[in-house]
C-alpha atoms as a PDB file:
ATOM      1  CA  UNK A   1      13.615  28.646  85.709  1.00  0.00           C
ATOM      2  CA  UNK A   2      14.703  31.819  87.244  1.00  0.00           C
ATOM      3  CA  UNK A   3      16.006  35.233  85.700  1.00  0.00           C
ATOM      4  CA  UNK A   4      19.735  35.819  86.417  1.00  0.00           C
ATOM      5  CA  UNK A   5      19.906  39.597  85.115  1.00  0.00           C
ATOM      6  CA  UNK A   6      17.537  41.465  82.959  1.00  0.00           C
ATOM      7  CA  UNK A   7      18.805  40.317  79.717  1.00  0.00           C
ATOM      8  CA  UNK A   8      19.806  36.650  80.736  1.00  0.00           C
ATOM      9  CA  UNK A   9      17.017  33.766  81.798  1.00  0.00           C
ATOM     10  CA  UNK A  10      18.825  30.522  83.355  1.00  0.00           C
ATOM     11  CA  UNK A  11      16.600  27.790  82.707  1.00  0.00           C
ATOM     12  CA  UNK A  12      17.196  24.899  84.998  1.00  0.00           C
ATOM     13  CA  UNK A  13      15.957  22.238  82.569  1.00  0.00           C
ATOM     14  CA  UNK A  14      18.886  19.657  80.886  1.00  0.00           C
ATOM     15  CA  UNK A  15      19.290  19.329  77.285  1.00  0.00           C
ATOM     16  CA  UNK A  16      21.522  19.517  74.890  1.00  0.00           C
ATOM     17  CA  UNK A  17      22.678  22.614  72.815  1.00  0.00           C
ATOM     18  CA  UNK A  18      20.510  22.257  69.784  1.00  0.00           C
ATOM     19  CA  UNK A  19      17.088  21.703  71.979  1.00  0.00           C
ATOM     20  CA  UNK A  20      18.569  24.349  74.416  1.00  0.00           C
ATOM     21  CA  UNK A  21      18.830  26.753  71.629  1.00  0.00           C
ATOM     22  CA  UNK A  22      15.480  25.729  70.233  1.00  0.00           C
ATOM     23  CA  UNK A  23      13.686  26.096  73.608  1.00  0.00           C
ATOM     24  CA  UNK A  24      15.375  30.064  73.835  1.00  0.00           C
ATOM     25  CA  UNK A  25      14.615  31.146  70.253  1.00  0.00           C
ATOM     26  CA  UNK A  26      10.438  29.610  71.195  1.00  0.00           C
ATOM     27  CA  UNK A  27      10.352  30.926  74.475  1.00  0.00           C
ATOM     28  CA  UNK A  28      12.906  34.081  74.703  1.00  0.00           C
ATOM     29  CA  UNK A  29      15.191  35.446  72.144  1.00  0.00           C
ATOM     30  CA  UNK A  30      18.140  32.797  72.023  1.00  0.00           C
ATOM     31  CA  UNK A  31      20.781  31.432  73.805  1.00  0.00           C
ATOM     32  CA  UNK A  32      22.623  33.563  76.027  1.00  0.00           C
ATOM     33  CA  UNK A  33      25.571  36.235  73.893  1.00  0.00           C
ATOM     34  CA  UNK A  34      28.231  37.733  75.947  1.00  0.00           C
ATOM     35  CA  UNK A  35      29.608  40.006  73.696  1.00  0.00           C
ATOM     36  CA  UNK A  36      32.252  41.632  76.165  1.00  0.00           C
ATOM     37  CA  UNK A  37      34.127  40.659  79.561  1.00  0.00           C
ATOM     38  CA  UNK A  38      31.572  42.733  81.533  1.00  0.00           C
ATOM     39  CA  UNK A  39      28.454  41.181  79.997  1.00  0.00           C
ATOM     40  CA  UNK A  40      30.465  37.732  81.017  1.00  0.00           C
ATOM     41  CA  UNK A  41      30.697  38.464  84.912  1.00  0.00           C
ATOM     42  CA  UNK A  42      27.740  40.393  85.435  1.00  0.00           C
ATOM     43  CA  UNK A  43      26.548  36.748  84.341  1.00  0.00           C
ATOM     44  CA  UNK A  44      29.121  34.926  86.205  1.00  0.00           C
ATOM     45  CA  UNK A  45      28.284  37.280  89.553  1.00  0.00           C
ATOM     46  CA  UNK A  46      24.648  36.701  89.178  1.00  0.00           C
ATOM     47  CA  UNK A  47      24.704  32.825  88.836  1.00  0.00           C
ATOM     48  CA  UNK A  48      27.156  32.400  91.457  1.00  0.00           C
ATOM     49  CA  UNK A  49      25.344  30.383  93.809  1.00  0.00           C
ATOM     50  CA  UNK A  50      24.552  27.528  91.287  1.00  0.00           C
ATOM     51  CA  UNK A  51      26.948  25.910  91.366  1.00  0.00           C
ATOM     52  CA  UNK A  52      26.162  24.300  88.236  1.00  0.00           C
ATOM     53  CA  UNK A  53      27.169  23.925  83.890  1.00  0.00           C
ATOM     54  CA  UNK A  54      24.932  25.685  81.568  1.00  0.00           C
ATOM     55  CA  UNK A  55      25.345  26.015  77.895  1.00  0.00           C
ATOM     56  CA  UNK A  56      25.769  29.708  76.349  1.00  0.00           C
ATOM     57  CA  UNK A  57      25.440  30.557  73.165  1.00  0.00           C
ATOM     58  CA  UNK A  58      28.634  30.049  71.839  1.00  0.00           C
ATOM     59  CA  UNK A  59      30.135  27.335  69.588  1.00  0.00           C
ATOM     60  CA  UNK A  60      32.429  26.538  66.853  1.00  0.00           C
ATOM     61  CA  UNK A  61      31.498  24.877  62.957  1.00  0.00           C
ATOM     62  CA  UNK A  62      34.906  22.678  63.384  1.00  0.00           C
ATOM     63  CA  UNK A  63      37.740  21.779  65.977  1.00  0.00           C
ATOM     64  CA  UNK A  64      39.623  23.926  63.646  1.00  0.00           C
ATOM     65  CA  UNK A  65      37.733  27.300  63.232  1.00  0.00           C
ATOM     66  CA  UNK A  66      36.789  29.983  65.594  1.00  0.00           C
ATOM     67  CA  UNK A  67      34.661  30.596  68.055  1.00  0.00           C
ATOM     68  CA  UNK A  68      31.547  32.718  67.375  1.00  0.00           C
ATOM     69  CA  UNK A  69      28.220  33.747  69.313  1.00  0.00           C
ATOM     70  CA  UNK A  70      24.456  32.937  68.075  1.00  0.00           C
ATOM     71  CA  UNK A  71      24.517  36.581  66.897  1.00  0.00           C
ATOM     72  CA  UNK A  72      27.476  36.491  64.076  1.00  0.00           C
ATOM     73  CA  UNK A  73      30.127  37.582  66.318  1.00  0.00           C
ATOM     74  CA  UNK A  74      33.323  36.017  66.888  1.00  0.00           C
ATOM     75  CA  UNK A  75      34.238  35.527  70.563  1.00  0.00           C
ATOM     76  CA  UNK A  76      36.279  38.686  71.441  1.00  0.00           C
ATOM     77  CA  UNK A  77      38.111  37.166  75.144  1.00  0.00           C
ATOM     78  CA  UNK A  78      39.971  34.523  76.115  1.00  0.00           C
ATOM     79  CA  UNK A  79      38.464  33.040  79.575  1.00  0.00           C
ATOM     80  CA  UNK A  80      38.615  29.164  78.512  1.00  0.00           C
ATOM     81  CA  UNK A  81      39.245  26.987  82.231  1.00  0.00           C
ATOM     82  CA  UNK A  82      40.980  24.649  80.139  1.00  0.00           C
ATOM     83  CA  UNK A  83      41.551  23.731  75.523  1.00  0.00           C
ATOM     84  CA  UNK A  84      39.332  21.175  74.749  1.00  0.00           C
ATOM     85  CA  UNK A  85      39.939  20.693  71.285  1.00  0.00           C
ATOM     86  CA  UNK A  86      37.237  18.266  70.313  1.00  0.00           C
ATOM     87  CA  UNK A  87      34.188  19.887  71.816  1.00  0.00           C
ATOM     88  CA  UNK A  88      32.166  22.416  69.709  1.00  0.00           C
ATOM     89  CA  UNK A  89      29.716  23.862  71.866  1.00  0.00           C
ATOM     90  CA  UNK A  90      30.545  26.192  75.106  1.00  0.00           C
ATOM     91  CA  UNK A  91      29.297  26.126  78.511  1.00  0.00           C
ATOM     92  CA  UNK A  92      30.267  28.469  81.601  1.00  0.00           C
ATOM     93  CA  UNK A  93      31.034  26.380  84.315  1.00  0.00           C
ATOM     94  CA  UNK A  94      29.976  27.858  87.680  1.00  0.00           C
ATOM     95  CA  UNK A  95      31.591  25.658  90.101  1.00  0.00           C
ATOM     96  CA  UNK A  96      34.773  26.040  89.137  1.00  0.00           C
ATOM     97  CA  UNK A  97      37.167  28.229  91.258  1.00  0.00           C
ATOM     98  CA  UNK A  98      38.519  31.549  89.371  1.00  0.00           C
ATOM     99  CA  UNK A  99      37.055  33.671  87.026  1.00  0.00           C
ATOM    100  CA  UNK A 100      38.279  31.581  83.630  1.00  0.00           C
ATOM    101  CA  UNK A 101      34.870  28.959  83.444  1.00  0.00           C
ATOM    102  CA  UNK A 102      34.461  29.095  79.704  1.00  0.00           C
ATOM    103  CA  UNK A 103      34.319  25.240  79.026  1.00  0.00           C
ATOM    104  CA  UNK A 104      34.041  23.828  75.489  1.00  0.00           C
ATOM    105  CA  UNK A 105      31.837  20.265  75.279  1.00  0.00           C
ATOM    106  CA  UNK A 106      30.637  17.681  73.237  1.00  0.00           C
ATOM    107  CA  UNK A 107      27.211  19.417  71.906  1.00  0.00           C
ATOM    108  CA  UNK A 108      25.524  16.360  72.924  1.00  0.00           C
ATOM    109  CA  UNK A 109      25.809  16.971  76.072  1.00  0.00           C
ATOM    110  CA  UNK A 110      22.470  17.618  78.619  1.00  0.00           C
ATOM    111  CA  UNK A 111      23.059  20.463  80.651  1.00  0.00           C
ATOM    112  CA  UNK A 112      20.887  23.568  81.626  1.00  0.00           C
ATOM    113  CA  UNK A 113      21.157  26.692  79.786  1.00  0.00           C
ATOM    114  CA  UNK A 114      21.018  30.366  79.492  1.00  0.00           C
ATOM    115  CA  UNK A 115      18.539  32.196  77.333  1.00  0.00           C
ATOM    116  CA  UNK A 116      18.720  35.319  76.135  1.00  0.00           C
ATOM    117  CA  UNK A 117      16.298  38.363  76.324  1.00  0.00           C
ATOM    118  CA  UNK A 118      15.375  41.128  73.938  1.00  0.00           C
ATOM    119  CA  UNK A 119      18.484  44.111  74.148  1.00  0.00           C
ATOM    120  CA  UNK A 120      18.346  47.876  73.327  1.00  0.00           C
ATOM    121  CA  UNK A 121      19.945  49.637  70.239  1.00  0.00           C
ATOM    122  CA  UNK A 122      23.305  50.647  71.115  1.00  0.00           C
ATOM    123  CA  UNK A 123      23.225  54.261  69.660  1.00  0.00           C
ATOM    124  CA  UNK A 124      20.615  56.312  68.890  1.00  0.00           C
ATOM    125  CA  UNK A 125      20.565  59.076  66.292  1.00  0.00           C
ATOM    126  CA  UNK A 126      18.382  62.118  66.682  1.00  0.00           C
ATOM    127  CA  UNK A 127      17.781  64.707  63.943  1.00  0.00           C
ATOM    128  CA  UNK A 128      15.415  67.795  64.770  1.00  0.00           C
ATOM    129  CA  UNK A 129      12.354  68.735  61.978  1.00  0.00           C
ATOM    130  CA  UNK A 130      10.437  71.414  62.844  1.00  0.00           C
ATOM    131  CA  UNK A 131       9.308  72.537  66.330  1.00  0.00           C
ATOM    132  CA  UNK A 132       7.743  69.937  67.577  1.00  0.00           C
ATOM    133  CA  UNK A 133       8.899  66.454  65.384  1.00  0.00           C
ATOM    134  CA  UNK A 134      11.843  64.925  66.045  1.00  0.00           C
ATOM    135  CA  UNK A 135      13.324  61.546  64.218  1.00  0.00           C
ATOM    136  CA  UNK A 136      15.047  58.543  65.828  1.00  0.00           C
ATOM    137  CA  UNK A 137      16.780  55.994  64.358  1.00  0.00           C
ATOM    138  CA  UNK A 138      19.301  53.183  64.738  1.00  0.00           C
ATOM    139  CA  UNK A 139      21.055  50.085  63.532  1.00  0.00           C
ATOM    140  CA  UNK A 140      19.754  46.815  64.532  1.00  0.00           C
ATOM    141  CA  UNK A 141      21.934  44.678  65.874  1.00  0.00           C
ATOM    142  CA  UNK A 142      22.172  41.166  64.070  1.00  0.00           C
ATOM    143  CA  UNK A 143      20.767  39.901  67.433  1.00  0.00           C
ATOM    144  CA  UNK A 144      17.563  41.645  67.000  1.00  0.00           C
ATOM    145  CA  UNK A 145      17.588  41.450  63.229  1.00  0.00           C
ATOM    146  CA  UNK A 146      16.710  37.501  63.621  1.00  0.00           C
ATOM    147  CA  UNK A 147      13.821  38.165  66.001  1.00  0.00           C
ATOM    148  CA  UNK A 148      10.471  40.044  65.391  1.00  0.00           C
ATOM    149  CA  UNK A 149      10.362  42.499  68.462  1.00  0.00           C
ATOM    150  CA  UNK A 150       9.160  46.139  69.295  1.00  0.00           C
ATOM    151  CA  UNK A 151      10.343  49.250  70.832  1.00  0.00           C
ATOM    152  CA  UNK A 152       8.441  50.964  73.722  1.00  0.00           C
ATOM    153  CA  UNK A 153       9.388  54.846  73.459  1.00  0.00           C
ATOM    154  CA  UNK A 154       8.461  57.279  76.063  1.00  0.00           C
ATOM    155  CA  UNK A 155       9.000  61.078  75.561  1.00  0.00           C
ATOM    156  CA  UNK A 156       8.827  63.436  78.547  1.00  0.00           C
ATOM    157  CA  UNK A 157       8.387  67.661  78.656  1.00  0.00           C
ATOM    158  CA  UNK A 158       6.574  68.994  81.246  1.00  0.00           C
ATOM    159  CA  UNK A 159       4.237  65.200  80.645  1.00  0.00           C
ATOM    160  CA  UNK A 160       5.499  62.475  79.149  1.00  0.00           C
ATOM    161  CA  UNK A 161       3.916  59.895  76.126  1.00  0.00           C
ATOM    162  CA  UNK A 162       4.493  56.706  75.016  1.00  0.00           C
ATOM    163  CA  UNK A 163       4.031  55.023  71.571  1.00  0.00           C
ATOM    164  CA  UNK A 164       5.111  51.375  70.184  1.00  0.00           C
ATOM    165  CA  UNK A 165       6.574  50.803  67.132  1.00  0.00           C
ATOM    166  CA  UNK A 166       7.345  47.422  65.534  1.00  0.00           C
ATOM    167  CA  UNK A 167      10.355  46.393  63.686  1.00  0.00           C
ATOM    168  CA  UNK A 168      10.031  44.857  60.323  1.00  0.00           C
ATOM    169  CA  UNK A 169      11.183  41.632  59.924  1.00  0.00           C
ATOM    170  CA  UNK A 170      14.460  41.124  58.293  1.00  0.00           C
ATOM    171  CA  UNK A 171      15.248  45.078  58.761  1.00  0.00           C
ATOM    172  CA  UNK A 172      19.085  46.483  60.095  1.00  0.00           C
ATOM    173  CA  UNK A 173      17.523  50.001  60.471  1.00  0.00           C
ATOM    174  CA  UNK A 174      15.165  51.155  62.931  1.00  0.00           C
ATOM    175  CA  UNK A 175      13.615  54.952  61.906  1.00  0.00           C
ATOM    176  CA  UNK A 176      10.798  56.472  63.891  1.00  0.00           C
ATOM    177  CA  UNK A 177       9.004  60.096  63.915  1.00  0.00           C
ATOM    178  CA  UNK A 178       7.921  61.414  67.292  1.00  0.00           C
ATOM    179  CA  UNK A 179       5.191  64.580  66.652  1.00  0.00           C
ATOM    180  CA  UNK A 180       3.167  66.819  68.490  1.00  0.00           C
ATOM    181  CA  UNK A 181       5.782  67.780  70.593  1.00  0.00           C
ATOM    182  CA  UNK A 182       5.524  70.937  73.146  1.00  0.00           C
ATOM    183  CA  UNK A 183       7.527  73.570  72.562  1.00  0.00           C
ATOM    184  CA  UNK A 184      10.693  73.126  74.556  1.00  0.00           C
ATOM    185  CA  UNK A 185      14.610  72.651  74.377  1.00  0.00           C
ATOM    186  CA  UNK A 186      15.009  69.761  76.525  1.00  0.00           C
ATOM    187  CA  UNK A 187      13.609  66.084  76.298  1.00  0.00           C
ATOM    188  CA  UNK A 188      14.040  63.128  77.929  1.00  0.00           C
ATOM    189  CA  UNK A 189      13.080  59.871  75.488  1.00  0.00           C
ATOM    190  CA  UNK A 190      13.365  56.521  76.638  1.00  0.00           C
ATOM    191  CA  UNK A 191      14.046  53.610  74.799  1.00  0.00           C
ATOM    192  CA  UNK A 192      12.841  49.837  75.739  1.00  0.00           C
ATOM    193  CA  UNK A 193      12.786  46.906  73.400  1.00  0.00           C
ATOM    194  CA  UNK A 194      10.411  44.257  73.892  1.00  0.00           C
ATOM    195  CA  UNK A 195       9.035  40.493  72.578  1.00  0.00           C
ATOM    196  CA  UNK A 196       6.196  38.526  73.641  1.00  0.00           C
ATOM    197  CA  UNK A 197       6.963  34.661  74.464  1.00  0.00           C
ATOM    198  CA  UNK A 198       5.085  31.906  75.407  1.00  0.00           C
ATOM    199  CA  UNK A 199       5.266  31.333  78.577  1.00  0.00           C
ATOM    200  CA  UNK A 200       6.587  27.653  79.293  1.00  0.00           C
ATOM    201  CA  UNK A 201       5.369  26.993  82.552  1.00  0.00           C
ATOM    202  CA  UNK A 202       2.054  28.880  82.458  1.00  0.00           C
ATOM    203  CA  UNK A 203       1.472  28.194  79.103  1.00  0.00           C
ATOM    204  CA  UNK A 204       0.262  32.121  78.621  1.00  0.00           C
ATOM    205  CA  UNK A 205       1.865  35.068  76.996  1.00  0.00           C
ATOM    206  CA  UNK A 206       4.434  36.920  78.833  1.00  0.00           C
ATOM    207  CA  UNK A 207       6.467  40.281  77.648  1.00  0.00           C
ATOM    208  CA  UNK A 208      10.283  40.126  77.618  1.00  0.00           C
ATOM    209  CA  UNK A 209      11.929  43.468  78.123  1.00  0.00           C
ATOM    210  CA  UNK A 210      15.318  44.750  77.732  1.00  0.00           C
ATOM    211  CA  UNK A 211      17.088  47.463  80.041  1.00  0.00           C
ATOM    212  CA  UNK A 212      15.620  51.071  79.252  1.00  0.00           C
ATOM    213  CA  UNK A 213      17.759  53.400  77.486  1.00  0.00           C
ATOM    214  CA  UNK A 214      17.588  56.881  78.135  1.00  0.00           C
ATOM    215  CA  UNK A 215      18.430  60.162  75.847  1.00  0.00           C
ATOM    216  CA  UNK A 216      18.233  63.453  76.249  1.00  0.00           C
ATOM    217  CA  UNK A 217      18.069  65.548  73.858  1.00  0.00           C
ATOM    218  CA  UNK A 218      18.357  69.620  73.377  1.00  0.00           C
ATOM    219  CA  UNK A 219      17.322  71.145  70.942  1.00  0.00           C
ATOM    220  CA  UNK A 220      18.338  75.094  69.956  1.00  0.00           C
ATOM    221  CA  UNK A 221      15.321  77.527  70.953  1.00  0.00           C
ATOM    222  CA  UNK A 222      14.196  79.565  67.488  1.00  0.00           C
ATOM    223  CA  UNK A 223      13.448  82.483  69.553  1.00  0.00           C
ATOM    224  CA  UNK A 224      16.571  82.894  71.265  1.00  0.00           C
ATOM    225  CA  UNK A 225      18.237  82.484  66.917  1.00  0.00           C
ATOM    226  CA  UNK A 226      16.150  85.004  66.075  1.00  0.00           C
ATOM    227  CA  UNK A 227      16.918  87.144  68.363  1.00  0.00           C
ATOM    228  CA  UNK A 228      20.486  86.911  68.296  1.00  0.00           C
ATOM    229  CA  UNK A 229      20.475  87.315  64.345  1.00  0.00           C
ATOM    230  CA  UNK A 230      18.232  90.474  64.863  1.00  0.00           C
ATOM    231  CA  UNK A 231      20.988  92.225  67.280  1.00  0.00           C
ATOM    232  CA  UNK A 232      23.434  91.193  64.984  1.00  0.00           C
ATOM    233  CA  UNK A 233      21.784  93.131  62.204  1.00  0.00           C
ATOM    234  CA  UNK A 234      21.744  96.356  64.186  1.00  0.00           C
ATOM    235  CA  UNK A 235      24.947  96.085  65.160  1.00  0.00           C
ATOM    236  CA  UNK A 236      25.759  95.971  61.514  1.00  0.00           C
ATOM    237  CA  UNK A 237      23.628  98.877  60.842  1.00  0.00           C
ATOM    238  CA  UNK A 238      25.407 101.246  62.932  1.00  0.00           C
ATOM    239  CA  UNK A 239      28.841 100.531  61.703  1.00  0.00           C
ATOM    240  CA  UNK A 240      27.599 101.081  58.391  1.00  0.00           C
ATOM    241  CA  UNK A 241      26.359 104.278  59.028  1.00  0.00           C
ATOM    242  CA  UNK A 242      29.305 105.270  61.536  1.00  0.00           C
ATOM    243  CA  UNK A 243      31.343 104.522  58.767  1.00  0.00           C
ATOM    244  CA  UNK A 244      30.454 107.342  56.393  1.00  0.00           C
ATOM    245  CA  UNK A 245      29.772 109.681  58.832  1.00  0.00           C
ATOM    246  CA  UNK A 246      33.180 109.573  60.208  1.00  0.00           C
ATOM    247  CA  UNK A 247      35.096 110.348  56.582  1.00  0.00           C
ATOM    248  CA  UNK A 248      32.617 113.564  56.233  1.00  0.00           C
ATOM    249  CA  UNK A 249      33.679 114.409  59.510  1.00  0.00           C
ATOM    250  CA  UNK A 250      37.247 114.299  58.452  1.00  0.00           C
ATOM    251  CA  UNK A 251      36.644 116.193  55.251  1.00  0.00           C
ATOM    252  CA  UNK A 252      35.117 119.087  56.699  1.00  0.00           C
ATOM    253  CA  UNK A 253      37.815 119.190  59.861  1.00  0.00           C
ATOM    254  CA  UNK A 254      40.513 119.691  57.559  1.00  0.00           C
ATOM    255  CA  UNK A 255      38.493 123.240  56.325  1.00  0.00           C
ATOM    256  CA  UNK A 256      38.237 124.353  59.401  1.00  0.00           C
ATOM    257  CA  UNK A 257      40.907 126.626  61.569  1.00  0.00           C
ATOM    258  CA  UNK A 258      42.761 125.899  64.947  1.00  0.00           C
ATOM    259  CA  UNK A 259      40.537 124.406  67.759  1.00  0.00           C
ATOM    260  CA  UNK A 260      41.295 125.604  71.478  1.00  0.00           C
ATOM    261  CA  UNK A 261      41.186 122.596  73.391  1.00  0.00           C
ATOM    262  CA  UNK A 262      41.943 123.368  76.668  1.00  0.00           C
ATOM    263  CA  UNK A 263      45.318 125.122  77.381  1.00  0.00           C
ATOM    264  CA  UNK A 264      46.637 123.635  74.318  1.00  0.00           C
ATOM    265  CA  UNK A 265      46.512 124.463  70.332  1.00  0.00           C
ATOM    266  CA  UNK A 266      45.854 121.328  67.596  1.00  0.00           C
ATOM    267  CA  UNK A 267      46.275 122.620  64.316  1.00  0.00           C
ATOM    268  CA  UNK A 268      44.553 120.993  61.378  1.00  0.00           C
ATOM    269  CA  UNK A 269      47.062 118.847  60.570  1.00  0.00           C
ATOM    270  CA  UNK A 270      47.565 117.033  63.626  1.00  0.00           C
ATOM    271  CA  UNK A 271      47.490 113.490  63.776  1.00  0.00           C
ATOM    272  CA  UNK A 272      44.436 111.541  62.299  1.00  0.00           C
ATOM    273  CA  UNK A 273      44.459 109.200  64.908  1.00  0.00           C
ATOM    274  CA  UNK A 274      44.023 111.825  67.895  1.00  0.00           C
ATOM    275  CA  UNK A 275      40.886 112.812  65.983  1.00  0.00           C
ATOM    276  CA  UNK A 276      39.612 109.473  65.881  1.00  0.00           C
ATOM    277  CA  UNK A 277      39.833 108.830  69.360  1.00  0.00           C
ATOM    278  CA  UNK A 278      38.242 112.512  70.257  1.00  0.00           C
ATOM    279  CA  UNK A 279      35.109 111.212  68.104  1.00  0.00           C
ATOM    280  CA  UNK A 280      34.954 107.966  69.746  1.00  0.00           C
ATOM    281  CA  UNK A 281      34.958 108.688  73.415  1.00  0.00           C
ATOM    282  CA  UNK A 282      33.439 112.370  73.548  1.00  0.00           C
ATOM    283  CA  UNK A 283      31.404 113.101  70.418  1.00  0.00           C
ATOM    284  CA  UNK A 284      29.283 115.832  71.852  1.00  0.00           C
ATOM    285  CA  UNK A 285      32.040 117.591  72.927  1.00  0.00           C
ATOM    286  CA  UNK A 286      34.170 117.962  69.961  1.00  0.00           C
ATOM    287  CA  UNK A 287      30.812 118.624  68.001  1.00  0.00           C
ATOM    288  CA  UNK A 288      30.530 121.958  70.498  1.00  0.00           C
ATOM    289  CA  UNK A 289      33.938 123.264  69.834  1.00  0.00           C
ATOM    290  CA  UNK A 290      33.505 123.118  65.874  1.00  0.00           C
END
């Protein structure tokens, strides 16, 4: 028995898909899902050199339906060596030349098998409360809803700390609260789902893991709101008091005579405009010359 990647176990035993699939669900999480092309050759590259058949967990209810995974989910590529239309079960075929080694068999048939392992939510939702409290959550996949697992989640500031929290069994939706929190506007959270399985040659307990995903997560500093709302209000304050000042101005200009300005006479009723700009760009001198 050897692991192929971190989510897939190759057990070199024989036996046919049922018992194949029992031994995974006992000792792992199932039979092996490849949900997309890459999950299927980062399997294919990493069993390479055995050059042997193993059953996946994929299969069909009749010669006439569809194929689907362990999980629920139909079979979304087309990588068959050759149609077989009488088998019902699938196995990838690693001695075969090319990349197409999806092989559909008699489910009767003894041949090793992959297992799968434990696999990390997808996407992760993250809502801020408070300061120092922030909630997680995410959809389990129907995968994970079938097994009874847990989730290993490390935060990291300045120090970093890890809880556990279990899944109920039966759930679709994983929700979590992460407190005492420093005060900060950066983390770094990492997620790891994990089951513990028999251990089939040892006879022992041993912890499946699944690859670590990893968030991080800003969040908006309170002091740097509060201080942009307070310079917002003064701004505000000043044009509302600019405001008023600058129609008295105008009132009282219009009382007053000729201003020398210069070499050059404005009269009272010159244009509003220039008077605007004079008040603007050099108060204290047009408040000397009145």
């Amino acid at each position: 028995m050897g692991q192929t990647t971190s989510q897939h176990f190759l057990v070199q035993r024989s036996m046919s898909w049922s018992k194949a699939r029992e031994f995974c669900k006992r000792h792992y999480v199932d039979l092996a899902v490849l949900n997309t092309e890459e999950q299927y050759f980062t399997l294919l590259n990493a069993t390479i050199t055995n050059k042997v058949s193993f059953w996946l967990g994929l299969q069909r209810q009749s010669i006439f339906s569809g194929w689907s995974w362990v999980n629920g989910e139909e079979l979304s590529y087309k990588l068959w060596y050759r149609r077989n239309y009488e088998g019902r079960c699938a196995s990838l075929e690693a001695m075969l030349e090319g990349d197409k080694k999806l092989l559909a068999r008699y489910c009767d048939e003894q041949h090793m098998f992959a297992c799968q392992g434990p696999v990390s939510p997808q996407q992760v939702m993250v809502d801020s409360v408070g300061a120092d409290q922030l909630n997680l959550s995410w959809n389990l996949s129907a995968f994970m809803q079938m097994t009874p697992h847990s989730y290993n989640v490390t935060t990291c500031t300045s120090t970093c700390d890890t809880h556990f929290y279990s899944s109920t069994n039966g759930s679709t939706f994983m929700n979590i609260s992460i407190s005492n929190l420093t005060s900060t506007t950066k983390y770094f959270i990492k997620i790891v789902a994990f089951v513990f399985r028999p251990d089939s040659v040892t006879g022992g307990n041993t912890l499946l893991q699944s690859d670590p995903i990893t968030l991080q997560v800003k969040r908006a500093d309170s002091y740097e709101q509060d201080k942009v709302i307070t310079v917002t209000l003064k701004l505000l304050k000043l044009v509302y008091l600019a405001l008023p000042l600058l129609i008295l101005f105008c009132i009282l200009k219009k009382d007053k005579p000729p201003v020398l300005y210069g070499d050059a006479d404005f009269e009272s009723d010159h244009d509003v405009s220039s008077v605007e700009t004079i008040i603007d760009v050099i108060p204290e001198k047009t408040r000397r010359m009145g």
